[in-house]
N, C-alpha and C. Protein backbone atom coordinates (compact mmCIF):
# COMPACT_ATOMS: atom_id res chain seq x y z
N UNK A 1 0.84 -1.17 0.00
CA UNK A 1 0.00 0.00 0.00
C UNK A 1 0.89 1.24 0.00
N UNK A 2 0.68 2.06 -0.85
CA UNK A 2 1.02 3.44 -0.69
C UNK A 2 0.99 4.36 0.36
N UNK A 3 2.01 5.10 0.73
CA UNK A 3 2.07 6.06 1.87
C UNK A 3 0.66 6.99 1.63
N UNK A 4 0.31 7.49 0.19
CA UNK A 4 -0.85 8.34 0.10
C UNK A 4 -1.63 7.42 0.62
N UNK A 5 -1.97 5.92 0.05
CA UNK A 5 -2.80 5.07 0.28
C UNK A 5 -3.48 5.06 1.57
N UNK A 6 -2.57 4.76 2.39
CA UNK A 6 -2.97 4.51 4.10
C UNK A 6 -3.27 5.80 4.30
N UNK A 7 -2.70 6.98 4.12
CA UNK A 7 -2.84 7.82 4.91
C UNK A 7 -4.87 8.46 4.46
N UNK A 8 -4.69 8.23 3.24
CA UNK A 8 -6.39 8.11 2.84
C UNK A 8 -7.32 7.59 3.65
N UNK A 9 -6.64 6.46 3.42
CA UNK A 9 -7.86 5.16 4.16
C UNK A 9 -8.31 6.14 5.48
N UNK A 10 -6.61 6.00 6.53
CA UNK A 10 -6.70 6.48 7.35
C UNK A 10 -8.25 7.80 7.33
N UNK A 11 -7.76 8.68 6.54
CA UNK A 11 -8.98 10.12 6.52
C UNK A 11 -10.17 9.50 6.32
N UNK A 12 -10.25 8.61 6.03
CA UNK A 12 -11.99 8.03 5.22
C UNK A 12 -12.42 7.69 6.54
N UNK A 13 -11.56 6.75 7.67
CA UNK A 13 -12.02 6.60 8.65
C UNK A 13 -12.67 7.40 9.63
N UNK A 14 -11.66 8.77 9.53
CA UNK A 14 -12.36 9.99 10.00
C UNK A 14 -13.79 10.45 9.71
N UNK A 15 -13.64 10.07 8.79
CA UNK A 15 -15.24 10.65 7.59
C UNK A 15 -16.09 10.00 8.01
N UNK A 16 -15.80 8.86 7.75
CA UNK A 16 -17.14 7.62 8.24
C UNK A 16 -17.13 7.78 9.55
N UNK A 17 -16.79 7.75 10.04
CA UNK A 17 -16.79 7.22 11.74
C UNK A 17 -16.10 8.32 13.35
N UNK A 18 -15.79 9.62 12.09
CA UNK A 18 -15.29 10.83 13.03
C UNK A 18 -16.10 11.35 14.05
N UNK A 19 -17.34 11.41 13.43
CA UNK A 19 -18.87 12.10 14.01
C UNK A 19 -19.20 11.55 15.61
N UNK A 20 -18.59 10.16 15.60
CA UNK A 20 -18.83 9.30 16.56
C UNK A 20 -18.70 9.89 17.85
N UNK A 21 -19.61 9.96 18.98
CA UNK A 21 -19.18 10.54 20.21
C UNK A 21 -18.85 9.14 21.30
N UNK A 22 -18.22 9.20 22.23
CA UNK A 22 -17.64 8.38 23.04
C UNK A 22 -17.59 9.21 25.08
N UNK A 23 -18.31 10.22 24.89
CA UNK A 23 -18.80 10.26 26.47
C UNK A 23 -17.98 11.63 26.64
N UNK A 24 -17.80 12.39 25.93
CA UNK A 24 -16.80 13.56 26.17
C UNK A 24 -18.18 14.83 25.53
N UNK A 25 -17.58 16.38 25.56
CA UNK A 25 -18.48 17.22 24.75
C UNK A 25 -17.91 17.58 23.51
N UNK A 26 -17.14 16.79 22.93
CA UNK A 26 -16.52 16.16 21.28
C UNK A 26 -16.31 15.21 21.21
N UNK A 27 -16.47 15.19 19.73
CA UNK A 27 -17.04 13.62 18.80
C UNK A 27 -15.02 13.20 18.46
N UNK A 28 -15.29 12.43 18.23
CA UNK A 28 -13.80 11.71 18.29
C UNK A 28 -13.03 12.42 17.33
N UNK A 29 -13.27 12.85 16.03
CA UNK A 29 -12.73 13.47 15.26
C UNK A 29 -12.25 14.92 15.79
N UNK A 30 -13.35 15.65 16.49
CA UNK A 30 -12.33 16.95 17.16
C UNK A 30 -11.20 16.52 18.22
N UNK A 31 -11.75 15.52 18.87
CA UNK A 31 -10.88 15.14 19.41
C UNK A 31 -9.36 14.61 19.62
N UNK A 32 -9.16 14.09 18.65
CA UNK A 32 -8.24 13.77 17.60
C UNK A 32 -7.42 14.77 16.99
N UNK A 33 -8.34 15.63 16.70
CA UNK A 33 -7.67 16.67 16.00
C UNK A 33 -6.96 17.98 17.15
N UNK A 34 -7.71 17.84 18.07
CA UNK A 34 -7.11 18.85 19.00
C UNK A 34 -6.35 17.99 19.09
N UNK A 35 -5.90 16.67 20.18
CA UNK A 35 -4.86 16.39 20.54
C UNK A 35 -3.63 16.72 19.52
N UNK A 36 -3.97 16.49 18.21
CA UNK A 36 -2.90 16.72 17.55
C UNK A 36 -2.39 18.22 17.72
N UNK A 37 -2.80 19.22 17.21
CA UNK A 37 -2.89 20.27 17.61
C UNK A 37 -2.40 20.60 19.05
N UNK A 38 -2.81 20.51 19.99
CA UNK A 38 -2.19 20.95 21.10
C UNK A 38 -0.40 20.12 20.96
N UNK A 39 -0.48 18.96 20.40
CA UNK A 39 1.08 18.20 20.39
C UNK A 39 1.82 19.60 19.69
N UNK A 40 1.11 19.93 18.12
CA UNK A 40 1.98 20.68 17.32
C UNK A 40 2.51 21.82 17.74
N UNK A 41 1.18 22.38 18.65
CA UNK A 41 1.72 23.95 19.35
C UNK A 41 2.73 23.52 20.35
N UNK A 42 3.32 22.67 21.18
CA UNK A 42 3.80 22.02 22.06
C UNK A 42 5.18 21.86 21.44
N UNK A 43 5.56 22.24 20.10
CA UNK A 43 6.68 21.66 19.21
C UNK A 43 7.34 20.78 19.79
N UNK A 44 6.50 18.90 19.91
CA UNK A 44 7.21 18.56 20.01
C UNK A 44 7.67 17.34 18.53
N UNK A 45 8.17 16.27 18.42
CA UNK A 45 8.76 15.74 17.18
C UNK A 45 7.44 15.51 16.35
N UNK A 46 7.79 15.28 14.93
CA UNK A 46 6.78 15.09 14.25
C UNK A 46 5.61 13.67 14.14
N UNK A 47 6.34 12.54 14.92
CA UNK A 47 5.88 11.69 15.02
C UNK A 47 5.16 11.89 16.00
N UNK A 48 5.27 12.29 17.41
CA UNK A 48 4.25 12.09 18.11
C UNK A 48 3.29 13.08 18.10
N UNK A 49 3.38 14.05 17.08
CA UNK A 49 1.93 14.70 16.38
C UNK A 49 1.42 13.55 16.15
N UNK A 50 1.73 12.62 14.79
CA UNK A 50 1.18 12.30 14.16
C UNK A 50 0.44 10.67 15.26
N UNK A 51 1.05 10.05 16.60
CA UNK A 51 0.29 9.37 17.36
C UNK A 51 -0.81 10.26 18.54
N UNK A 52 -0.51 11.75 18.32
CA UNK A 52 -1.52 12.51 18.84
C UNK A 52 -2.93 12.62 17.93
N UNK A 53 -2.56 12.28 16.45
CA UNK A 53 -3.89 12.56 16.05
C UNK A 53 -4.15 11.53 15.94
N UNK A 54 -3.87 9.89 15.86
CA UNK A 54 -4.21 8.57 15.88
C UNK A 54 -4.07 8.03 16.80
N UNK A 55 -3.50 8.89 18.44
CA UNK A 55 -4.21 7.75 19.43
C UNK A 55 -5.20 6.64 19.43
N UNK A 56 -6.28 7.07 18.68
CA UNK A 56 -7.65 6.74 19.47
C UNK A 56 -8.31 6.10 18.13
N UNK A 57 -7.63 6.08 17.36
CA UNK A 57 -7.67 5.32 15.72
C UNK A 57 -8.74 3.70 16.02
N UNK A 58 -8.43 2.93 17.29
CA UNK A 58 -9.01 1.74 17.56
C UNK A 58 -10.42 2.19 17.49
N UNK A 59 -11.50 3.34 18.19
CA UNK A 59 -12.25 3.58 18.51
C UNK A 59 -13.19 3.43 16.35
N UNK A 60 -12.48 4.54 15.53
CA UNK A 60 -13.14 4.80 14.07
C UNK A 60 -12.98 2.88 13.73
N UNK A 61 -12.09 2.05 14.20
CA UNK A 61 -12.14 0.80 13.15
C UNK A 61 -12.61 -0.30 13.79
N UNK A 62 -12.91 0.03 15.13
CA UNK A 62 -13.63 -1.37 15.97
C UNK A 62 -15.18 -1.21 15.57
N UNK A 63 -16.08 -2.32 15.84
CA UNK A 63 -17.08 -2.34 15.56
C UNK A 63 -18.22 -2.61 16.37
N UNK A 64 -17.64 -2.01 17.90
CA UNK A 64 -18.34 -2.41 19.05
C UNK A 64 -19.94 -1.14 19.53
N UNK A 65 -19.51 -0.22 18.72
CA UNK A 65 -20.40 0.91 19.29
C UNK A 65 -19.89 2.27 19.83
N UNK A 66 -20.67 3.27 19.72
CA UNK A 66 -20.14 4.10 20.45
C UNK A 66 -20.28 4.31 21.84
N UNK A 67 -21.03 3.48 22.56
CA UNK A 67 -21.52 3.78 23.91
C UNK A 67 -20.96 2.27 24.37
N UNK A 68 -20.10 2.01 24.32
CA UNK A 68 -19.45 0.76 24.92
C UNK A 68 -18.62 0.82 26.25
N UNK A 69 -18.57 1.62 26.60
CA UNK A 69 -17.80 2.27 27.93
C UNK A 69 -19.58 1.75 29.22
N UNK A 70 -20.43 2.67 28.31
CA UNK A 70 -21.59 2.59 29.08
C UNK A 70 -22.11 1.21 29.56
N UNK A 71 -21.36 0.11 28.17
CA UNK A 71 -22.34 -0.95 28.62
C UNK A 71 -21.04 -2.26 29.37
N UNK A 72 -20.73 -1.43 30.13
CA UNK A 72 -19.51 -2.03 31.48
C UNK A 72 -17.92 -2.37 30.69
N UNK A 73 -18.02 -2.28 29.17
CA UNK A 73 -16.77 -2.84 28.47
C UNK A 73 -15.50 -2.62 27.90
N UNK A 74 -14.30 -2.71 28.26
CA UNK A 74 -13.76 -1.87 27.63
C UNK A 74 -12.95 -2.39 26.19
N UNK A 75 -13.36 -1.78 25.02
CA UNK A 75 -12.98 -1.90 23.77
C UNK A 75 -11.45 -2.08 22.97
N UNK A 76 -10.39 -1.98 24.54
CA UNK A 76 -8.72 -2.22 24.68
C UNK A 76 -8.67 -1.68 22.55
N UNK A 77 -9.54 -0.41 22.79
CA UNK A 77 -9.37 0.53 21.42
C UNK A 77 -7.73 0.96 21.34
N UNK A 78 -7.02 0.94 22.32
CA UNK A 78 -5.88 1.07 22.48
C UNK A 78 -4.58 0.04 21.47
N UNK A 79 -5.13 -1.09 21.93
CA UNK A 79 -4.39 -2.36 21.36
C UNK A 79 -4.98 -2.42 19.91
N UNK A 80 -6.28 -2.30 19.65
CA UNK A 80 -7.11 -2.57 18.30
C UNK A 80 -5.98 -1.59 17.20
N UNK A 81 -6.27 0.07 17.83
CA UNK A 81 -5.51 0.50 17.14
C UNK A 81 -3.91 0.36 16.85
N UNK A 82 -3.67 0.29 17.95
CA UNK A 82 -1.60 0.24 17.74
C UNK A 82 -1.62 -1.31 16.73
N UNK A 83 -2.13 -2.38 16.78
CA UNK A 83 -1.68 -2.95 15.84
C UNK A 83 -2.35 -2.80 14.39
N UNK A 84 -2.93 -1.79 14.45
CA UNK A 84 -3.26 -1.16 12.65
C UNK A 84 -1.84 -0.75 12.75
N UNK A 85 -2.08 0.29 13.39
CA UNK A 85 -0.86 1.58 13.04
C UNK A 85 0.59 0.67 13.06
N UNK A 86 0.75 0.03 13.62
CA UNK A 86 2.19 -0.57 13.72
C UNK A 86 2.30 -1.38 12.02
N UNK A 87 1.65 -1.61 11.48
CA UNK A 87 1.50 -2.45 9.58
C UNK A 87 2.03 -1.71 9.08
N UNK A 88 1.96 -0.08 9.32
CA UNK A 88 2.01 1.14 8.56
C UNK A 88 3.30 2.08 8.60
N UNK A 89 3.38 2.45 10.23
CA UNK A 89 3.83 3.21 11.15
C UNK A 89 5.31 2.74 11.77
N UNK A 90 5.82 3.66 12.13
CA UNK A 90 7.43 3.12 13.04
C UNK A 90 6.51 3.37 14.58
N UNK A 91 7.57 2.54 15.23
CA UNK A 91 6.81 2.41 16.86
C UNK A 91 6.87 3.80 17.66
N UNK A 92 7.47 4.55 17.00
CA UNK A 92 7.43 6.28 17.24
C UNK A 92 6.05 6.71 17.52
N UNK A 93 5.43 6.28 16.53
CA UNK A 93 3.80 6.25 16.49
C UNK A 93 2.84 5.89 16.92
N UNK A 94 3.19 4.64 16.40
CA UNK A 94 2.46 3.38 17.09
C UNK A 94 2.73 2.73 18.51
N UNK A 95 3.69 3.34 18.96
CA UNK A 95 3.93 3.06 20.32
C UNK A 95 3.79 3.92 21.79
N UNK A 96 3.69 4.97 21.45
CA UNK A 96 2.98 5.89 22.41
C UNK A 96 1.14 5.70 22.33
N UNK A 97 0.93 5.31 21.01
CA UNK A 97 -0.67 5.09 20.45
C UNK A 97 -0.90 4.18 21.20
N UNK A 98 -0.35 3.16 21.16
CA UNK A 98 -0.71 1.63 22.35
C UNK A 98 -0.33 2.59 23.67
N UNK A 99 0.61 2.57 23.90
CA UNK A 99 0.45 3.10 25.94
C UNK A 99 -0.47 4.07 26.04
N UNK A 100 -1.14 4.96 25.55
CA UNK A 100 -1.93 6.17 26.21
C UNK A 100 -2.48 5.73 26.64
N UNK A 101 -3.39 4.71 27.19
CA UNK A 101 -4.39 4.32 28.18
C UNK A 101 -2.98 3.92 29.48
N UNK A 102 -2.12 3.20 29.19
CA UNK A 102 -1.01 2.63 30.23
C UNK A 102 -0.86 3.92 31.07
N UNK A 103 -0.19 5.05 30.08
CA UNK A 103 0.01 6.50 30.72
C UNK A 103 -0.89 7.19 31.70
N UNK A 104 -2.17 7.19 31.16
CA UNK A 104 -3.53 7.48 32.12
C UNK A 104 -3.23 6.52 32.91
N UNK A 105 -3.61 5.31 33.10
CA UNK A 105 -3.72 4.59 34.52
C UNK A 105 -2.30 4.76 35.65
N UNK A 106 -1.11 5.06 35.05
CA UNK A 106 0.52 5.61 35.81
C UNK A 106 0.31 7.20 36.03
N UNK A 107 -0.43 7.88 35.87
CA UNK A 107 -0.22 9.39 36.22
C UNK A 107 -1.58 9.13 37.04
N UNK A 108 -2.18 8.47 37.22
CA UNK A 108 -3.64 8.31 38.55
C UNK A 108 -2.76 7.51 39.49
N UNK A 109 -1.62 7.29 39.33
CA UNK A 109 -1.12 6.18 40.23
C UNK A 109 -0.31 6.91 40.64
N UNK A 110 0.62 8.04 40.31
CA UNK A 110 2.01 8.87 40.81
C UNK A 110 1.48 9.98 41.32
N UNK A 111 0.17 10.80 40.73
CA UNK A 111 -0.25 12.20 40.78
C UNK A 111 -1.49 12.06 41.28
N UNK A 112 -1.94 12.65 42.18
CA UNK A 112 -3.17 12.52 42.39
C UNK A 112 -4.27 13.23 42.03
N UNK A 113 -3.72 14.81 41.96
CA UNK A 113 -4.10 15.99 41.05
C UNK A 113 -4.50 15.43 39.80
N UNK A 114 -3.93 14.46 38.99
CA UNK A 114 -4.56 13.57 37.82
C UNK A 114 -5.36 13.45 37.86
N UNK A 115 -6.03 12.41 38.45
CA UNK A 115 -6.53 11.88 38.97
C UNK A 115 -8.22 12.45 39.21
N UNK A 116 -8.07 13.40 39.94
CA UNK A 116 -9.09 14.60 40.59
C UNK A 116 -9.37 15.50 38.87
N UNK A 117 -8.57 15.48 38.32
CA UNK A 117 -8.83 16.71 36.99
C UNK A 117 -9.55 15.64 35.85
N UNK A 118 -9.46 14.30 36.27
CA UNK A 118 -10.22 13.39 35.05
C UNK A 118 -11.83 13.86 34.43
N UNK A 119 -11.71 13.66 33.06
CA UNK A 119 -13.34 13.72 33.31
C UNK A 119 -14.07 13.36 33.45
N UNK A 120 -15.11 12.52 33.71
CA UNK A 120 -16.53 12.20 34.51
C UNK A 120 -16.12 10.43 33.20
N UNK A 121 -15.95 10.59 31.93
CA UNK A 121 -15.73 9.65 30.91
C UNK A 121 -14.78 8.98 30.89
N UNK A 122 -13.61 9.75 31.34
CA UNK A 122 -12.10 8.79 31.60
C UNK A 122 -12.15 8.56 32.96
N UNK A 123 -12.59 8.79 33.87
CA UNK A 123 -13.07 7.88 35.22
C UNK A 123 -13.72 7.04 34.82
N UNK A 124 -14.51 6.64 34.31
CA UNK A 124 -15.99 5.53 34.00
C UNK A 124 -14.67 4.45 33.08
N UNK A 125 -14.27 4.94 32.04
CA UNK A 125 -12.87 4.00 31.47
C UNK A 125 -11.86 3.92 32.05
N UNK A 126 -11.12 4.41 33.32
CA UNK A 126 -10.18 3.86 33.90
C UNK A 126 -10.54 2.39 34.63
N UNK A 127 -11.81 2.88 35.30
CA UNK A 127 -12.18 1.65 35.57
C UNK A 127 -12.23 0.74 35.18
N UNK A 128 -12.86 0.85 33.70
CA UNK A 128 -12.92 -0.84 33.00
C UNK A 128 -11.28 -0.69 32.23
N UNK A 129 -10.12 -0.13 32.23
CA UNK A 129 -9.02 -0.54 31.88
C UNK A 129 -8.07 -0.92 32.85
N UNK A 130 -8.89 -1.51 34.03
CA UNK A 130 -7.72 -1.84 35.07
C UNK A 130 -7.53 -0.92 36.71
N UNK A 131 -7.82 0.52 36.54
CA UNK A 131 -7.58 1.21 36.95
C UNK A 131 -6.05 1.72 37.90
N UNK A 132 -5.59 2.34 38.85
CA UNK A 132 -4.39 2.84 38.94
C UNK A 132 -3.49 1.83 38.90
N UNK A 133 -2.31 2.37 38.13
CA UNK A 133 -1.57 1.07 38.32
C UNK A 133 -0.57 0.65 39.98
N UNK A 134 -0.02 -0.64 40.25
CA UNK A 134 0.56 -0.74 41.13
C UNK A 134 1.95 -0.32 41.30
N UNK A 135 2.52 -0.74 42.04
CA UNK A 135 4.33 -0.08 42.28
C UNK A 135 4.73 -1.18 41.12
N UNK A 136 4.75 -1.95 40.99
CA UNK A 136 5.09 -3.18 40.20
C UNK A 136 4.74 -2.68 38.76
N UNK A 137 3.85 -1.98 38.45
CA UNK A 137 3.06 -1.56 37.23
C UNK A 137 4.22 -0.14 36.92
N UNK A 138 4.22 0.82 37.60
CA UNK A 138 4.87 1.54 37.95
C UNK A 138 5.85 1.48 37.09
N UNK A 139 6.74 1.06 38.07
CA UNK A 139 8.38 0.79 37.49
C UNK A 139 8.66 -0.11 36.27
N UNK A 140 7.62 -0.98 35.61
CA UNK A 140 7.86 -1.28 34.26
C UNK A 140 7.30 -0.23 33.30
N UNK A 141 6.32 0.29 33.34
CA UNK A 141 5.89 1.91 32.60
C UNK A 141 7.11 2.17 32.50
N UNK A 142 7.90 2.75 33.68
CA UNK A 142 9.11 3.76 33.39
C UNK A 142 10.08 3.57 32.70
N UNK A 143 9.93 1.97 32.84
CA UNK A 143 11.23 1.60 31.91
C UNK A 143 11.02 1.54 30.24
N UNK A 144 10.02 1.64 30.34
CA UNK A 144 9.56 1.41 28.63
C UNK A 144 10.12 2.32 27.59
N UNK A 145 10.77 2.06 26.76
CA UNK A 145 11.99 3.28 25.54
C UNK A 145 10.80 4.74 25.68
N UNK A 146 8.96 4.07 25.51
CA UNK A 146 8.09 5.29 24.82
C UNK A 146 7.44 6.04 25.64
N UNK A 147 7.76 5.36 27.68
CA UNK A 147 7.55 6.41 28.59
C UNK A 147 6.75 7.97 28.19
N UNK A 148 8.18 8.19 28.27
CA UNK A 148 7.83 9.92 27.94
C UNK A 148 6.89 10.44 27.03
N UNK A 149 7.16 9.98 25.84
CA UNK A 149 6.10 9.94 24.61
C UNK A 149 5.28 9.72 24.90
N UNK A 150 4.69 8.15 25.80
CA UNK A 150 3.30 8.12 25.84
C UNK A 150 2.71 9.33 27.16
N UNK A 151 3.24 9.66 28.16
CA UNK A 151 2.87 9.88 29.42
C UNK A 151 2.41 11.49 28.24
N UNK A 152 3.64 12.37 27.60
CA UNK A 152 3.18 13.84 27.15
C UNK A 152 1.91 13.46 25.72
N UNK A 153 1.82 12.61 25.24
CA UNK A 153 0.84 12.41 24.22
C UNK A 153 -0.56 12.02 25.13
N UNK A 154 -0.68 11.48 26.77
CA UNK A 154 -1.71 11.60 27.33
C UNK A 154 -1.85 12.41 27.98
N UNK A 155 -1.38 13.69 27.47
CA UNK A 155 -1.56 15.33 28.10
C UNK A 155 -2.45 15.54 26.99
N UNK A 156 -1.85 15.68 25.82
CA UNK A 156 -2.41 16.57 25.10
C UNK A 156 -3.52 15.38 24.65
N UNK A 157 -4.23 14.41 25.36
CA UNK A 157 -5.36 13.64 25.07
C UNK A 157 -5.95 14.26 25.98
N UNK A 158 -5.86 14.52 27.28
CA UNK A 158 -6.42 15.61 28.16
C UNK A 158 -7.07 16.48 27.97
N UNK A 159 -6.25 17.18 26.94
CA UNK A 159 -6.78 18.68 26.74
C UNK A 159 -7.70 19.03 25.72
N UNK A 160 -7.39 17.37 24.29
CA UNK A 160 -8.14 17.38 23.84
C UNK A 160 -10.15 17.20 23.57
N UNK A 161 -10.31 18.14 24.50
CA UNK A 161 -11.78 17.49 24.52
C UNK A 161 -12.68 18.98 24.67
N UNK A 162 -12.25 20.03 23.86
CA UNK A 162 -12.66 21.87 24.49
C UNK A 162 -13.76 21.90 23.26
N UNK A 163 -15.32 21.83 23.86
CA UNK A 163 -16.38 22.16 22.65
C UNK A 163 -15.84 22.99 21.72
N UNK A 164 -16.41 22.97 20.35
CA UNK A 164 -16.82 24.26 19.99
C UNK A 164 -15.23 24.69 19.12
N UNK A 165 -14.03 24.61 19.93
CA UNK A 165 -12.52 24.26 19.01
C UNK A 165 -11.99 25.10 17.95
N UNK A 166 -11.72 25.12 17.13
CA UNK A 166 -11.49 25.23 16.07
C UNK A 166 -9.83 25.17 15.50
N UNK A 167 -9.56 23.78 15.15
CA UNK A 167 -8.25 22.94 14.75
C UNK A 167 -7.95 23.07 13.11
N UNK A 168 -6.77 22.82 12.72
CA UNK A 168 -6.39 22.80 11.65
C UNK A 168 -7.05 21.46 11.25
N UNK A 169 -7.84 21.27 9.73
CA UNK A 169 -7.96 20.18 9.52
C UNK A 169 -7.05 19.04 9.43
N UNK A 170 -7.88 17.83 8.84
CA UNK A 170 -6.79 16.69 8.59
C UNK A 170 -6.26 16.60 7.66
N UNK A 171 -5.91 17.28 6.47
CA UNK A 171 -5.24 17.25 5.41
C UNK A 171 -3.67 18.26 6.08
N UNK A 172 -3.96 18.94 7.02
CA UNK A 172 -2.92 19.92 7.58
C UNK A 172 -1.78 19.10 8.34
N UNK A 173 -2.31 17.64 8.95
CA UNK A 173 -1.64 16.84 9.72
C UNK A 173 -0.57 15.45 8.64
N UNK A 174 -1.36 15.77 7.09
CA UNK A 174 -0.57 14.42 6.68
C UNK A 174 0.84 14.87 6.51
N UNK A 175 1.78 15.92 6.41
CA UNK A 175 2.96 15.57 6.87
C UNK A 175 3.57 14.93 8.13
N UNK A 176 2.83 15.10 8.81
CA UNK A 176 3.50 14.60 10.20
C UNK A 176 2.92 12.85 9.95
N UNK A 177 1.98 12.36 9.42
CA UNK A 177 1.52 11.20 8.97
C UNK A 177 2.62 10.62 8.21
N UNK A 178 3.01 11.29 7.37
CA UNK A 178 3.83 10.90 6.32
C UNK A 178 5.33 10.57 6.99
N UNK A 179 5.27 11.93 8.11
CA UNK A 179 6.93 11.17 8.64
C UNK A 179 7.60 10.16 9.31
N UNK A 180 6.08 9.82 9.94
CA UNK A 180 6.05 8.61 10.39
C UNK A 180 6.03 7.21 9.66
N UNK A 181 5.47 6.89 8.62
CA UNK A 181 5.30 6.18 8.07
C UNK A 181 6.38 5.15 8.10
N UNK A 182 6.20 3.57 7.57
CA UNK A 182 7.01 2.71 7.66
C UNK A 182 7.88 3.22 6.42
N UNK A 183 9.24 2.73 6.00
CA UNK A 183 9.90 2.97 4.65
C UNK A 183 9.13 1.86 3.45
């Protein structure tokens, strides 16, 4: 497949399945798109723009629903997605994309201020992902090469969630798509 190729597909997914809301006051596609956005204003590398705007990629290609949180389950949209993105993607990408849920459950576990600032939707999903992690949980997080990456890419998943917004579209993000890409 072509680098344009995927990165298409990728947008179509947006299209079809962006609209989708998941328990926040934005639909996954703003969502997405801010996180990216807040990464870019953040200057940090181009890849983890580009797992800021495909964190949450599992959510547009699973086929469980949008209210699946509600009905006690959790959709490990996390794992669904990182092994798309990893076919495509260097683990730059795809590997902060898999830990952002890991990152949330280690910053409810170190910070407690985290914790307290969650919103009403990522409380209801910490729960069904395990919730805080242990000391044991802990200290393998830290050791992981994508730590850092994942822990600052579940900031700007944080922040991504401000009604109303207004983000650069997704055609503005396929360079940072593109730099990621596998060779």
């Amino acid at each position: 497949m072509s680098p344009s190729t995927i990165i298409d597909e990728i947008f179509d997914a947006f299209q079809r399945r962006g609209h989708q809301t998941y328990g926040e006051r934005v639909n996954q596609q703003e969502h997405m798109l801010q996180s990216a956005y807040f990464a870019e204003q953040a200057n940090v590398k181009p890849t983890l723009i580009a797992a800021a705007l495909l964190h949450d990629i599992g959510h547009l290609i699973h086929n469980l629903g949008e209210d699946i949180a509600d009905k006690g389950i959790d959709a490990i949209h996390e794992e669904i997605g990182a092994e798309y993105l990893e076919k495509h993607f260097i683990p730059a990408v795809s590997e902060p994309a898999r830990l952002h849920v890991a990152a949330k459950r280690y910053l409810c576990a170190v910070d407690p201020q985290y914790y307290a600032d969650l919103s009403p939707a990522s409380v209801q999903s910490l729960k069904l992902q395990g919730g805080f992690f242990n000391a044991e949980e802990i200290k393998a997080f830290e050791a992981n090469p994508f730590f850092e990456d994942a822990v600052q890419l579940r900031r700007f998943d944080d922040m991504g969630k401000v009604p109303d917004m207004v983000t650069p579209d997704l055609e503005h993000f396929r360079p940072f798509l593109e730099a990621g890409l596998r060779s």
